[in-house]
Every structure is written in structure tokens, then in C-alpha cells.
N, C-alpha and C. Protein backbone atom coordinates (compact mmCIF):
# COMPACT_ATOMS: atom_id res chain seq x y z
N UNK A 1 -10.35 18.01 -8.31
CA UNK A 1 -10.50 18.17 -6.86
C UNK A 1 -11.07 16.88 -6.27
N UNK A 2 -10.32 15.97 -5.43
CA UNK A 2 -10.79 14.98 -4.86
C UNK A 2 -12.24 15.60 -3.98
N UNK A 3 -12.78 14.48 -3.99
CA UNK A 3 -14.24 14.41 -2.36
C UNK A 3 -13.75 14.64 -1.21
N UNK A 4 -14.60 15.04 -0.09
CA UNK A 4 -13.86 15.51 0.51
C UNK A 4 -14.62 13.85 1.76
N UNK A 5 -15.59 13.05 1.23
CA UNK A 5 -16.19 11.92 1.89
C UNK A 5 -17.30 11.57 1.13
N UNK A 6 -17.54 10.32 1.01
CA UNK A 6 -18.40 9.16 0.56
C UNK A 6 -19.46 8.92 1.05
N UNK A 7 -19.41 9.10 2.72
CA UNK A 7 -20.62 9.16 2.86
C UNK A 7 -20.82 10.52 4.56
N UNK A 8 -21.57 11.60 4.08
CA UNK A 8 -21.24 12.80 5.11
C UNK A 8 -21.58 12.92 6.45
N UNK A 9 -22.87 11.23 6.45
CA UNK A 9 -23.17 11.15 8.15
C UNK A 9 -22.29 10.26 8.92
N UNK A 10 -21.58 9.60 8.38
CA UNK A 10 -20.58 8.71 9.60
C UNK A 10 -19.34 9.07 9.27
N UNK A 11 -18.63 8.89 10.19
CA UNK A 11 -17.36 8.72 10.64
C UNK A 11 -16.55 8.25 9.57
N UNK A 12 -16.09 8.08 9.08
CA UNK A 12 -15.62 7.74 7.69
C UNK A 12 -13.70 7.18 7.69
N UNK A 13 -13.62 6.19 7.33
CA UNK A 13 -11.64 5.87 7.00
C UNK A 13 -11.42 5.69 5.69
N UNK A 14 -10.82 5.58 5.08
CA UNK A 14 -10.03 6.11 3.82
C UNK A 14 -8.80 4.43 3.89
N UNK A 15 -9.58 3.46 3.48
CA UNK A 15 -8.06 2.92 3.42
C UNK A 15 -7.53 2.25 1.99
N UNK A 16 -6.06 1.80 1.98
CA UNK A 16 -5.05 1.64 0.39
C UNK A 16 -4.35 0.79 1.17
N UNK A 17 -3.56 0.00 -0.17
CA UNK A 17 -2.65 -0.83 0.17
C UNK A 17 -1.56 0.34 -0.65
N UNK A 18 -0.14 -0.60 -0.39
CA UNK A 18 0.99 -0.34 -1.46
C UNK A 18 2.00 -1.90 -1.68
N UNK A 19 2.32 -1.86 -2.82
CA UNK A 19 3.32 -3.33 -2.86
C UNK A 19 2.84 -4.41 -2.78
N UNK A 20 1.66 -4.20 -3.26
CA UNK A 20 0.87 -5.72 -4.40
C UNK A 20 1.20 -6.29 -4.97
N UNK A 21 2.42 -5.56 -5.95
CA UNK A 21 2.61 -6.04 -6.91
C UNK A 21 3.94 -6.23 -7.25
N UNK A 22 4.72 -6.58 -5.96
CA UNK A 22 6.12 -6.33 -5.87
C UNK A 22 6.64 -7.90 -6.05
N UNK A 23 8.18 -7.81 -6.31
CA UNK A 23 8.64 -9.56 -5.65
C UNK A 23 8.99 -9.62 -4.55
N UNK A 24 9.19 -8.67 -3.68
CA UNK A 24 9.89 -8.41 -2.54
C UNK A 24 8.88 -7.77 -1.40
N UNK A 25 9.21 -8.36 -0.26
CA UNK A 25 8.81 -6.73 0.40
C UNK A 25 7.27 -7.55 1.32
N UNK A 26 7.03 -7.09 2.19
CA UNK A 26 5.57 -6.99 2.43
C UNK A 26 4.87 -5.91 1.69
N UNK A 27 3.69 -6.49 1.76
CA UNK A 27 2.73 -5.22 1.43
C UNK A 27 1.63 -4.44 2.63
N UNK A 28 1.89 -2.94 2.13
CA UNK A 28 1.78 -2.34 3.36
C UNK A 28 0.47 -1.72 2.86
N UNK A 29 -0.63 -1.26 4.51
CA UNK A 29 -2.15 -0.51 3.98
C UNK A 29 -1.88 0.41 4.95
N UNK A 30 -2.72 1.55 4.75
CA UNK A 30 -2.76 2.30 6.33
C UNK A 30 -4.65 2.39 5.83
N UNK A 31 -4.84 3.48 7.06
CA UNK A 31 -6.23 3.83 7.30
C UNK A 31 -6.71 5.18 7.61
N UNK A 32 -7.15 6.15 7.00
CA UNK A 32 -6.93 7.18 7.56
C UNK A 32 -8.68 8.44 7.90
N UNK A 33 -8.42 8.64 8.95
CA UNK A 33 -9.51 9.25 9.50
C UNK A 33 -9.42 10.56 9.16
N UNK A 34 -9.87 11.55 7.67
CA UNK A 34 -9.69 13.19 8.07
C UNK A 34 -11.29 13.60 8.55
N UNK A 35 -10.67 15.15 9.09
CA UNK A 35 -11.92 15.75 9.19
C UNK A 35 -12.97 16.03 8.59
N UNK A 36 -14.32 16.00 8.82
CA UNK A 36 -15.25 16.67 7.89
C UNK A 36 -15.01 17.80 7.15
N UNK A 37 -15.13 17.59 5.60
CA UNK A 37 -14.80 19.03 4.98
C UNK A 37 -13.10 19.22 4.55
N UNK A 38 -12.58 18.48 5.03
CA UNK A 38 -10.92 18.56 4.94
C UNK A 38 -10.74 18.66 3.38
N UNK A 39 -9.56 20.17 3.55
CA UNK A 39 -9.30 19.82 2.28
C UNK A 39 -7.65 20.28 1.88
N UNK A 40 -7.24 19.69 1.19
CA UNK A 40 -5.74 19.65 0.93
C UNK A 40 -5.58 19.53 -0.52
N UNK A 41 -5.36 20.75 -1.20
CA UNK A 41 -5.03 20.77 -3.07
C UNK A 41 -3.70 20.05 -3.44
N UNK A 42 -3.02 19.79 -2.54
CA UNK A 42 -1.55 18.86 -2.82
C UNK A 42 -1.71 16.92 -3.09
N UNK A 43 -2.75 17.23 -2.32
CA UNK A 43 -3.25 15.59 -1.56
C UNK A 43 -3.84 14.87 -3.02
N UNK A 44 -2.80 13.85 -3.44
CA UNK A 44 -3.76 13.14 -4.61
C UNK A 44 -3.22 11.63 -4.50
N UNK A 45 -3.47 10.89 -5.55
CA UNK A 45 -2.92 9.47 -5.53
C UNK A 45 -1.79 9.67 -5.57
N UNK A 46 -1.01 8.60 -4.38
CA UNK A 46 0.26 8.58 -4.44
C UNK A 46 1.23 8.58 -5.26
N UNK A 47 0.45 7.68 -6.56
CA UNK A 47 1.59 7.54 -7.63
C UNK A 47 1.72 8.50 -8.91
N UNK A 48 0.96 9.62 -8.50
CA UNK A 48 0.86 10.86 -9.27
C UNK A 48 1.94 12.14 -8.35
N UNK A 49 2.53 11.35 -7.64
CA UNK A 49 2.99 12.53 -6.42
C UNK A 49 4.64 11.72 -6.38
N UNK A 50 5.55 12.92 -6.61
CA UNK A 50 7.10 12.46 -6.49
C UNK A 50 7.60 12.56 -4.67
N UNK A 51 8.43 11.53 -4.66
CA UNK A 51 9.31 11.04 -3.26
C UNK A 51 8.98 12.27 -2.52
N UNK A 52 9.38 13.65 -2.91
CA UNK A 52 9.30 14.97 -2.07
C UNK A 52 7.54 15.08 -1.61
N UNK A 53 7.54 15.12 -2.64
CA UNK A 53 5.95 15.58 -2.10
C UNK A 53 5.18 14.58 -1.63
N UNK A 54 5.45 13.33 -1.76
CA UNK A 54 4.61 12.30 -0.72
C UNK A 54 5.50 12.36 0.61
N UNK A 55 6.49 12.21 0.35
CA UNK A 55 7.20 12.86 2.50
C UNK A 55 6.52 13.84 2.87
N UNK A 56 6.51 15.14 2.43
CA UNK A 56 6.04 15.78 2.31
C UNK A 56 4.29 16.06 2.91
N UNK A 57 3.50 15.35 2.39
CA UNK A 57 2.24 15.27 2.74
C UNK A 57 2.42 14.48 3.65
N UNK A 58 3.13 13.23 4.36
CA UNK A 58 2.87 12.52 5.10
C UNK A 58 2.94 12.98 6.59
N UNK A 59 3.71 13.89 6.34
CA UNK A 59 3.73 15.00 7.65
C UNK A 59 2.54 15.52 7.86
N UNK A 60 2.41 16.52 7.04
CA UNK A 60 0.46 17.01 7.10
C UNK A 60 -0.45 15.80 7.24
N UNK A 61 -0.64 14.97 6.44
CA UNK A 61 -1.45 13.69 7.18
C UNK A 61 -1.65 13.45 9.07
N UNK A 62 -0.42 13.23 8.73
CA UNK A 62 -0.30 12.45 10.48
C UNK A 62 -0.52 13.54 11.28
N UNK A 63 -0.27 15.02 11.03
CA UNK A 63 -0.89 15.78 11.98
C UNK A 63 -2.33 16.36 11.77
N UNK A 64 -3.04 16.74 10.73
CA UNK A 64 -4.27 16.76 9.99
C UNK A 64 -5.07 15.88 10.85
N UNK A 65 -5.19 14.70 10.48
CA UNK A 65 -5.85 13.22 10.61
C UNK A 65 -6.44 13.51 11.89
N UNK A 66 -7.86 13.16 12.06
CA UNK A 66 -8.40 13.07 13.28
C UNK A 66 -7.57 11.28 13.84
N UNK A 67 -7.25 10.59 12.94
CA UNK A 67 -6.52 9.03 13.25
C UNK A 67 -6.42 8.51 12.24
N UNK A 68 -4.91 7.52 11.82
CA UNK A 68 -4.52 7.42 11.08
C UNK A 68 -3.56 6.37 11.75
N UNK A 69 -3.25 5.35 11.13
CA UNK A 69 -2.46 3.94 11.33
C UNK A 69 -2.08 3.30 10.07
N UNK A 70 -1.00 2.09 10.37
CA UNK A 70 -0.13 1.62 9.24
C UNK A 70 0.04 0.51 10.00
N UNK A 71 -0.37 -0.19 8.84
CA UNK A 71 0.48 -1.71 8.93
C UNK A 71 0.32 -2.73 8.04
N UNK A 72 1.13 -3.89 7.96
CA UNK A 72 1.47 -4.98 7.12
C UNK A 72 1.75 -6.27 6.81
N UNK A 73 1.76 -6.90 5.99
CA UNK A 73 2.11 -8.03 6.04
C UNK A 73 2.73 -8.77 5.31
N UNK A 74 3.97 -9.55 5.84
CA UNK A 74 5.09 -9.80 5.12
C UNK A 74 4.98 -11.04 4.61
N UNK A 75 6.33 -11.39 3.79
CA UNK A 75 6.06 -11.96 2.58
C UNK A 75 5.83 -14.16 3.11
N UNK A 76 5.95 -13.92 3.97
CA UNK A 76 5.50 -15.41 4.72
C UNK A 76 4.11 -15.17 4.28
N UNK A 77 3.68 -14.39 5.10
CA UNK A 77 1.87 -14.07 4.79
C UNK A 77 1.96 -14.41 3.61
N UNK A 78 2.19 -13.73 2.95
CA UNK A 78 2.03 -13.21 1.60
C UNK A 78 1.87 -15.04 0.87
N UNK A 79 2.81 -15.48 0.97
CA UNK A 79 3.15 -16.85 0.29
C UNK A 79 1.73 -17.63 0.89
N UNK A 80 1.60 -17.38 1.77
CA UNK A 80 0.48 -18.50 2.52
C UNK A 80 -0.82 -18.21 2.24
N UNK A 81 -1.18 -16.76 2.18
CA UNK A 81 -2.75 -16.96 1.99
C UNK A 81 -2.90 -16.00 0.70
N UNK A 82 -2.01 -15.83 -0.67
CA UNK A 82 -2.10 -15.12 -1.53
C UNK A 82 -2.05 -13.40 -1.01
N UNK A 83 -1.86 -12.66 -2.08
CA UNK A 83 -1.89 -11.63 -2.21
C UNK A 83 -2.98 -10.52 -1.97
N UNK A 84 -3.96 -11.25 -2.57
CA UNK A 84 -5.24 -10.57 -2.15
C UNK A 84 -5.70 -10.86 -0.82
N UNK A 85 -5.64 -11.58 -0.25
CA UNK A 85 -6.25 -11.93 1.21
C UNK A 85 -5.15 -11.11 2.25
N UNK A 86 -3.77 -10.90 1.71
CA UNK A 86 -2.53 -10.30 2.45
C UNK A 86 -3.17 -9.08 2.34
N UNK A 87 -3.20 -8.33 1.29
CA UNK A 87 -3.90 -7.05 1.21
C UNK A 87 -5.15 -6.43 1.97
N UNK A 88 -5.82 -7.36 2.00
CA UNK A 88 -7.49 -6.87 2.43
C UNK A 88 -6.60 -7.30 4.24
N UNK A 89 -6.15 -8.13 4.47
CA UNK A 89 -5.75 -7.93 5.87
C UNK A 89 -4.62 -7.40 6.34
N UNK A 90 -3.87 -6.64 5.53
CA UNK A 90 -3.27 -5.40 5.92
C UNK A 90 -3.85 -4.37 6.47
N UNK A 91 -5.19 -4.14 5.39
CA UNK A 91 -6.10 -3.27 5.98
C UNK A 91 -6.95 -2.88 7.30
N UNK A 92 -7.17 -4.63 7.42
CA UNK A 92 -7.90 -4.63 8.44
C UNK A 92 -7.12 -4.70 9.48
N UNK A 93 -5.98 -4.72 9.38
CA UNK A 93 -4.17 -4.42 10.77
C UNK A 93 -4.22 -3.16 10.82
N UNK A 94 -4.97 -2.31 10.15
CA UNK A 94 -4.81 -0.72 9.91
C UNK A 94 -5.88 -0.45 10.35
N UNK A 95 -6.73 -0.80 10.11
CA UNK A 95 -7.84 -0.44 11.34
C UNK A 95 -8.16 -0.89 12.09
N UNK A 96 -7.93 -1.94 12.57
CA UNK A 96 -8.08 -2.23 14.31
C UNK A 96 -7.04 -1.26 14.98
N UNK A 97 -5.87 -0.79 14.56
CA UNK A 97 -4.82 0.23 15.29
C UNK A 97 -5.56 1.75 14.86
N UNK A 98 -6.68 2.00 14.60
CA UNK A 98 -6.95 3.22 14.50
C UNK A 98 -7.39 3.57 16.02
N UNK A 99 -6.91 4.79 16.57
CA UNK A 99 -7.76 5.71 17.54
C UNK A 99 -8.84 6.01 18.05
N UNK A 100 -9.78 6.25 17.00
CA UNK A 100 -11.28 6.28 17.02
C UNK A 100 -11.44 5.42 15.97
N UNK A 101 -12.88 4.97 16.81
CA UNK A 101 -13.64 3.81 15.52
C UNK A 101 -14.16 4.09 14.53
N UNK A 102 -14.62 3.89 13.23
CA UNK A 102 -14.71 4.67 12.53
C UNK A 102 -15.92 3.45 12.02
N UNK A 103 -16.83 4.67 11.46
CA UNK A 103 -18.34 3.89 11.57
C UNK A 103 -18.95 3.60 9.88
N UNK A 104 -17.81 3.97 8.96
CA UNK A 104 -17.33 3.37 7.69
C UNK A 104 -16.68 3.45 7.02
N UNK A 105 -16.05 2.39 6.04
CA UNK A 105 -15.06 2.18 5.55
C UNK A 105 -15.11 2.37 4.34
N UNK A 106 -13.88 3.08 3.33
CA UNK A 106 -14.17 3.82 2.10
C UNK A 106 -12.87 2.32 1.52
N UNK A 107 -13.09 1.63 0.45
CA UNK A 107 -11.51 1.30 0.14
C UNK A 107 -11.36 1.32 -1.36
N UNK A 108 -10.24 1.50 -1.54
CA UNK A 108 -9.39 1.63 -2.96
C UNK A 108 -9.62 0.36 -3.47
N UNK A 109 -9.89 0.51 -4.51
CA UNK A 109 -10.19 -1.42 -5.36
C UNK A 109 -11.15 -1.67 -5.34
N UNK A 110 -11.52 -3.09 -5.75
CA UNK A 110 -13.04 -3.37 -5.82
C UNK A 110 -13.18 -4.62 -5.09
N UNK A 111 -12.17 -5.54 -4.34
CA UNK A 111 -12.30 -6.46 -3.25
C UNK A 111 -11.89 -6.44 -1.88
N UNK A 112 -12.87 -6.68 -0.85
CA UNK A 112 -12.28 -6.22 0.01
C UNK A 112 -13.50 -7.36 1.38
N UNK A 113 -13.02 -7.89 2.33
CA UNK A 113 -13.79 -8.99 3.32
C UNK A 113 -14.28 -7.79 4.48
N UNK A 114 -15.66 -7.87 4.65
CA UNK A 114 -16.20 -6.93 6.25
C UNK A 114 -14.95 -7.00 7.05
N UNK A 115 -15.01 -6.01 7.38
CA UNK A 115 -14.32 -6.24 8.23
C UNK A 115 -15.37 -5.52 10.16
N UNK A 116 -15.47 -6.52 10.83
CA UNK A 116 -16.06 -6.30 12.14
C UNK A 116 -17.76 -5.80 11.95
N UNK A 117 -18.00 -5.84 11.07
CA UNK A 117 -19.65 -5.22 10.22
C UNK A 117 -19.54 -3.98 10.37
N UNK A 118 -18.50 -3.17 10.02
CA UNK A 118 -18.69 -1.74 9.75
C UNK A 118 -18.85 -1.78 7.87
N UNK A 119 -20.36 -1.21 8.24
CA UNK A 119 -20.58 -1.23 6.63
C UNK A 119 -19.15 -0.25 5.71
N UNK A 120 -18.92 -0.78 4.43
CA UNK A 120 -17.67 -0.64 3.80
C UNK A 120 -18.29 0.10 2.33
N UNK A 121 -17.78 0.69 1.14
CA UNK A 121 -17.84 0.70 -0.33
C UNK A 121 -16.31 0.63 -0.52
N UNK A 122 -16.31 -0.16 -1.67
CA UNK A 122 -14.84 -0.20 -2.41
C UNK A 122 -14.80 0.73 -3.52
N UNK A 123 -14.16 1.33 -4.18
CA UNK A 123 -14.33 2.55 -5.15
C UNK A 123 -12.89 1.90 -5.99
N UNK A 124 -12.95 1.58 -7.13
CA UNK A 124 -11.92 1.61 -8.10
C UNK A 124 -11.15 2.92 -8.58
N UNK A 125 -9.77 2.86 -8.37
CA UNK A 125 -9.27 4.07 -8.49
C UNK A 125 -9.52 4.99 -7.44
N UNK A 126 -9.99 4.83 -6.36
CA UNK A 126 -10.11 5.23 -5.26
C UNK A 126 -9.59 6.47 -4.75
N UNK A 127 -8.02 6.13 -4.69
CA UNK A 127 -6.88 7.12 -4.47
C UNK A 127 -7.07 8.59 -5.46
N UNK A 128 -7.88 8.53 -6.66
CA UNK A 128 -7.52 9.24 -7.29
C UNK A 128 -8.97 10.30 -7.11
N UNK A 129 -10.00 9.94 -6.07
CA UNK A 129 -11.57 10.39 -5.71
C UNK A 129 -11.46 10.82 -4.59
N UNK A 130 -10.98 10.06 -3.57
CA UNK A 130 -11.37 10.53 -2.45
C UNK A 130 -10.88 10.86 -1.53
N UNK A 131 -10.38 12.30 -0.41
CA UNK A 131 -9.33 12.53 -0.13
C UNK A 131 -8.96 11.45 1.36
N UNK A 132 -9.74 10.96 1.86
CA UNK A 132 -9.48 9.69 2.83
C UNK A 132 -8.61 8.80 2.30
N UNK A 133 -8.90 8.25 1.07
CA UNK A 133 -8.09 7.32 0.31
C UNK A 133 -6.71 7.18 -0.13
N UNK A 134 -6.56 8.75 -1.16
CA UNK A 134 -5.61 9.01 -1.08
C UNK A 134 -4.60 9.56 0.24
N UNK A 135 -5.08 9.72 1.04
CA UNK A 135 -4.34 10.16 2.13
C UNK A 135 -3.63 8.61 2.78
N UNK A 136 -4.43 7.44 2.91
CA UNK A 136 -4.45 6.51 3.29
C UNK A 136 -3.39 5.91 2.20
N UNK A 137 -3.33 5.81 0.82
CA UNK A 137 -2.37 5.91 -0.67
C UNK A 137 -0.48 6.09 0.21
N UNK A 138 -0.98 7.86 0.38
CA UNK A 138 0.20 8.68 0.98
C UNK A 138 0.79 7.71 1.72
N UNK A 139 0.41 7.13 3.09
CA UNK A 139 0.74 6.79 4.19
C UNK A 139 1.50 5.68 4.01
N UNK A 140 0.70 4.54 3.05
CA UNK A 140 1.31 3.23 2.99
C UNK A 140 2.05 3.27 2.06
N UNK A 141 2.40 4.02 0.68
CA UNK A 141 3.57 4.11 0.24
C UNK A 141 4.58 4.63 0.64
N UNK A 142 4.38 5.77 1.86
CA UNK A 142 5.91 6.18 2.24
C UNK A 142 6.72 5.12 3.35
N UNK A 143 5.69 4.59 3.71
CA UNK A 143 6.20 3.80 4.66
C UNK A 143 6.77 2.35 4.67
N UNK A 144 6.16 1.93 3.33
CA UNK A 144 6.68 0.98 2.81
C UNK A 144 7.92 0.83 1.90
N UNK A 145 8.14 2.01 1.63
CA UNK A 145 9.62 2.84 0.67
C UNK A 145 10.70 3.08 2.05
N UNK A 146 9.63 3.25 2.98
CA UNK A 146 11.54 3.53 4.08
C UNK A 146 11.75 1.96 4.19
N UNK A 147 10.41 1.13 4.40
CA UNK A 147 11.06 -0.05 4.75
C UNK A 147 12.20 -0.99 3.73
N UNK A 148 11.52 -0.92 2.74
CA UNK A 148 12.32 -1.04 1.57
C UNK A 148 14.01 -0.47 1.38
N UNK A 149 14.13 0.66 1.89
CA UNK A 149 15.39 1.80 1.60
C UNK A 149 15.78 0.94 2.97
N UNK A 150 15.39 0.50 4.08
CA UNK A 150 16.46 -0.20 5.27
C UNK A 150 16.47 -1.54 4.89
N UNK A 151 15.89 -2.73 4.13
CA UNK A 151 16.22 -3.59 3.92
C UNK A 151 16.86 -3.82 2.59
N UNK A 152 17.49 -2.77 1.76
CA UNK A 152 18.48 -2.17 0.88
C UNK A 152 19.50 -2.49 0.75
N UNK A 153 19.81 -1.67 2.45
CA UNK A 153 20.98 -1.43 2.84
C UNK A 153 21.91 -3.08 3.06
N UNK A 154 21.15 -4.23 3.58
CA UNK A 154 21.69 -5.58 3.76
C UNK A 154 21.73 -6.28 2.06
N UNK A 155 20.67 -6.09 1.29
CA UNK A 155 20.64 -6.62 0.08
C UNK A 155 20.85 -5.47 -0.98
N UNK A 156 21.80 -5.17 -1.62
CA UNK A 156 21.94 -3.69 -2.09
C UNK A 156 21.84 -3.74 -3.81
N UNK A 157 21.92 -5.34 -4.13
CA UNK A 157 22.10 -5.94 -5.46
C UNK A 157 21.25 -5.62 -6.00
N UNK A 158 20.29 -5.83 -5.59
CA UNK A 158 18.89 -5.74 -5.91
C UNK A 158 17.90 -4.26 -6.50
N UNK A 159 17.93 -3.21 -6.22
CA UNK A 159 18.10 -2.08 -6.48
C UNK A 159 16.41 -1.61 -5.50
N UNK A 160 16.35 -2.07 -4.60
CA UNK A 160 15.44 -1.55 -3.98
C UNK A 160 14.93 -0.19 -3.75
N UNK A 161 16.09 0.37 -3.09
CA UNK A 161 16.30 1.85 -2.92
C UNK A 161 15.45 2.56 -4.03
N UNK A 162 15.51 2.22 -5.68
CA UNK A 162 14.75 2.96 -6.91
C UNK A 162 13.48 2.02 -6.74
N UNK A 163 13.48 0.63 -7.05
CA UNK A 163 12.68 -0.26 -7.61
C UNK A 163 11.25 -0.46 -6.53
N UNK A 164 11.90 -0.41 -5.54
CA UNK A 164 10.85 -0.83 -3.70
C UNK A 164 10.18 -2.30 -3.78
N UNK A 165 11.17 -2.89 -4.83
CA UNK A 165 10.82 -4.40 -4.87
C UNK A 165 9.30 -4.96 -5.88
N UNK A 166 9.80 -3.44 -6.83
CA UNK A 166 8.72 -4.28 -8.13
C UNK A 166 9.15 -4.72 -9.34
N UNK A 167 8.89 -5.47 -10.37
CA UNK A 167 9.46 -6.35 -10.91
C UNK A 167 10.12 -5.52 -12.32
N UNK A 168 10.82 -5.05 -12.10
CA UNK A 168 11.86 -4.22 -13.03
C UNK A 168 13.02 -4.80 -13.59
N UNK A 169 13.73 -4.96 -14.54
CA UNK A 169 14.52 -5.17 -15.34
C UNK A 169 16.05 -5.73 -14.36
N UNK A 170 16.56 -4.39 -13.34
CA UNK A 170 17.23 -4.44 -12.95
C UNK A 170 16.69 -5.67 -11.27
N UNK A 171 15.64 -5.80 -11.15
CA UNK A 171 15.25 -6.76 -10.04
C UNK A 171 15.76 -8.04 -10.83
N UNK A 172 15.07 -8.32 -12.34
CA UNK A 172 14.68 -9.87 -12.50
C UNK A 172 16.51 -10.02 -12.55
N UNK A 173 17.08 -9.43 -13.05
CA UNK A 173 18.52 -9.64 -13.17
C UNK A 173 19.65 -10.07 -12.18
N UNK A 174 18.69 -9.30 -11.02
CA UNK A 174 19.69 -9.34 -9.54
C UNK A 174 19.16 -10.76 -9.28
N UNK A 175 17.86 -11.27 -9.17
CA UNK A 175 17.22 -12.88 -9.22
C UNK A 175 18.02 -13.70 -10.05
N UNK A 176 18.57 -13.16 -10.86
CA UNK A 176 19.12 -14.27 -11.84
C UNK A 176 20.44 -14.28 -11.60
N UNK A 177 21.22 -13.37 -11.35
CA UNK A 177 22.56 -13.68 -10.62
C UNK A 177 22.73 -14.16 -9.35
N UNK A 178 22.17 -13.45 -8.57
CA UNK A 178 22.61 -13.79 -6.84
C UNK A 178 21.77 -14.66 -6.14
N UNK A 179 20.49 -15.10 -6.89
CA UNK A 179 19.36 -15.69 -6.13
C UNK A 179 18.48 -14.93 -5.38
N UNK A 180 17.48 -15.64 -4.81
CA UNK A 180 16.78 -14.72 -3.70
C UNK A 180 17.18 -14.66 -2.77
N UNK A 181 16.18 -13.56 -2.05
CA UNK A 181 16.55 -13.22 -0.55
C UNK A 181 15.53 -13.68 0.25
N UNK A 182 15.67 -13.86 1.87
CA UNK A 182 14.37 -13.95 2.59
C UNK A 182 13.03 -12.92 1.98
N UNK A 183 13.45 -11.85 1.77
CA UNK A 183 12.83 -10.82 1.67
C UNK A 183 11.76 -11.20 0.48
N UNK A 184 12.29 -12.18 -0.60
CA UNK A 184 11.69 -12.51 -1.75
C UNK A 184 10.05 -13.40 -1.26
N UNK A 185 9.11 -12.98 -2.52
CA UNK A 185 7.96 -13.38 -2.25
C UNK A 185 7.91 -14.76 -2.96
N UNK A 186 8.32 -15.91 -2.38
CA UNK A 186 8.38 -17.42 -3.16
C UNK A 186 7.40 -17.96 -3.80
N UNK A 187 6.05 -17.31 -4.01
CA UNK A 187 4.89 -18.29 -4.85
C UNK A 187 4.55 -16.82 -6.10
N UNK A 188 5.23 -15.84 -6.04
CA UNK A 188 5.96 -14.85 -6.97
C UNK A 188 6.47 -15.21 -8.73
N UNK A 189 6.48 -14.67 -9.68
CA UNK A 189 7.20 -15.13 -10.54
C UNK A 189 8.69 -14.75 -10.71
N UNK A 190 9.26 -15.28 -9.87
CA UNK A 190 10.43 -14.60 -9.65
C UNK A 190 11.65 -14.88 -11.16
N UNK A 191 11.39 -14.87 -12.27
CA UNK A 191 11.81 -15.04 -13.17
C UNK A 191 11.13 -13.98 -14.18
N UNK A 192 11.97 -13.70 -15.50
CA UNK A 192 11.41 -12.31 -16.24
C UNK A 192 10.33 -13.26 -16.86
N UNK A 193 9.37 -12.91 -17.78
CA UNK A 193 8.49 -13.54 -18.31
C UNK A 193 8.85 -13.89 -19.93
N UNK A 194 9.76 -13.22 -20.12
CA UNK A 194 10.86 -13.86 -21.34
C UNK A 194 11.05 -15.06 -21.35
N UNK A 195 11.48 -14.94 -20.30
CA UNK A 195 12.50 -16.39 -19.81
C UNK A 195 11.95 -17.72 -19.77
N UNK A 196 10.46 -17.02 -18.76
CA UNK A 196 9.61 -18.18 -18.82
C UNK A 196 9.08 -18.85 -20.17
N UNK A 197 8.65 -17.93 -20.63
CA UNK A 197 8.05 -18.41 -22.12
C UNK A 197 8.77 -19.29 -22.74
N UNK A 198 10.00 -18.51 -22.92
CA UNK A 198 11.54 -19.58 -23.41
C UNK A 198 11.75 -21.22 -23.03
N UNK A 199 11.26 -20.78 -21.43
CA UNK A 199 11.38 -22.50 -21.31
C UNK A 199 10.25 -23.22 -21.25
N UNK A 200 9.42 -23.04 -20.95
CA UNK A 200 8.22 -23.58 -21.86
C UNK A 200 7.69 -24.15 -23.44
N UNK A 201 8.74 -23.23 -23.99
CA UNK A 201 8.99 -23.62 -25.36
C UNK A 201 9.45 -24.81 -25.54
């Protein structure tokens, strides 16, 4: 049974990234505000939860949620100020678009920059403790999977639609035939790690 909050006198957000660890793609965070006491037995880390049932919850989220926001940053970002700094300011794109302010911040992982001096804790494994988190989990993986499933549809080689632009067998292959796409993350290893080794040799 996830927590139902971290800390029970303030206002509390719940936020996650998704697609850290992709070659493709921005990576997306949301932020999510539930009620005191909220509780949802379906609601867990995203990646314990199949396509149905994270659509699924993302509906109950967005209507649940006292406030709840999404957003991201694409793979220009991404190339320019690393991965981790893309991430932690995804987050903070996710909560400046929140509704109500929220008077602290819960986050998934263990790095993360103040954001505005709302005191923060980072929790490792996060998604899998606390139901803010994971709810916040929910949000930015479904939303980053539609984006993925529409930029598919122009690059189709690639196998996005299954993969959502993480580094899978059938990705490094589509890299090695057709080249990249805009979509590709260029300071990325966009090569299998076979390969690399090989030529290094």
C-alpha cells in the first residue's frame, strides 16, 4: 500500500520524470497535487502497470487531483544541458503550470535543484512509496507514449509505437540502417554498445 503523503501539514506535489533514458524523444515530468488521505489500490509505479491500466488511471488522476500538470523537454534541451539538468527542469515546467501552489515537493530519485525555495525531499524509488509520485509516474509516462505513438507515425522504422524511444535492439538497428532523426538525442550513444567496443578494439 503506497503513503498516502510525506509530509501531512503542507500542501504536498508528487513529481517523476519519464524517458531518461531513451535515444529519442524528450523527456517528460508531470506534478501532481492529491487530496489529503487519497487513496487509490490500482495507483502504483508506472512501470509495474500495463498500457490499459496506466490510460486507465490517468483519467482518475486528472479528475481526482486537487492539480496536476505535464511538461517537457526536448531533445535540443536535452543535448545542451545534459540529461539530468533536462529532467530536474521538466519538473520544475510541471510545477510552475500547477493550479495551486504547493508548499512541498515530494520527488522520485535522489537529485533534484530548489526549485523557488519550496522546501523539497527526493525519495529513491519514489513511484513505488508514495501515492503523489506515482500518480505524477502515471501522468508523464502516458503522455510521453502518445507523444511518441504521433511522432511514429512520420518515422515508423524505428519502432517507437513498442520501444517509446529506448534503446532496444530493434532501435539500435533502425540507427544503423536509416540514420537518425531530428527526434534523435545527438550527445546519446546512438550506436549498440557491441559495436562500440568493436571499434575501439
Amino acid at each position: 500500500m503506497l503513503l498516502p503523503y510525506y509530509n501531512a501539514d503542507l500542501l504536498e506535489a508528487g513529481c517523476d520524470e519519464a524517458g531518461r533514458g531513451c535515444l529519442a524523444g524528450p523527456v517528460f515530468a508531470a506534478a501532481v497535487i492529491l487530496p489529503k488521505n487519497y487513496q487509490n489500490k490500482r495507483l502504483n509505479d508506472s512501470k509495474q502497470l500495463n498500457k490499459t491500466q496506466r490510460d486507465a488511471l490517468r483519467e482518475t488522476i486528472e479528475t481526482d487531483a486537487l492539480a496536476w500538470a505535464v511538461a517537457s523537454v526536448g531533445q535540443e534541451e536535452i543535448d545542451q544541458i545534459n540529461i539530468l539538468n533536462a529532467s530536474i527542469l521538466a519538473m520544475h515546467r510541471a510545477i510552475e503550470q500547477l493550479k495551486i501552489k504547493p508548499e512541498f515537493l515530494l520527488i522520485d530519485g535522489n537529485r533534484f535543484k530548489s526549485y523557488k525555495k519550496i522546501p523539497h525531499q527526493t525519495v529513491v524509488k519514489g513511484d513505488g512509496k508514495y501515492l503523489s509520485i506515482a500518480a505524477a509516474s502515471v501522468l508523464a509516462k502516458t503522455y510521453r507514449d502518445q507523444y511518441m505513438s504521433q511522432i511514429h507515425n512520420k518515422f515508423p522504422n524505428y519502432g517507437w509505437l513498442t520501444n517509446q524511444g529506448y534503446p532496444t535492439k530493434k532501435h539500435y538497428d533502425a540507427i544503423q540502417k536509416y540514420g537518425i532523426t531530428p527526434h534523435h538525442r545527438k550527445t546519446f550513444k546512438l550506436v549498440k554498445p557491441v559495436q562500440l567496443s568493436m571499434i575501439h578494439d
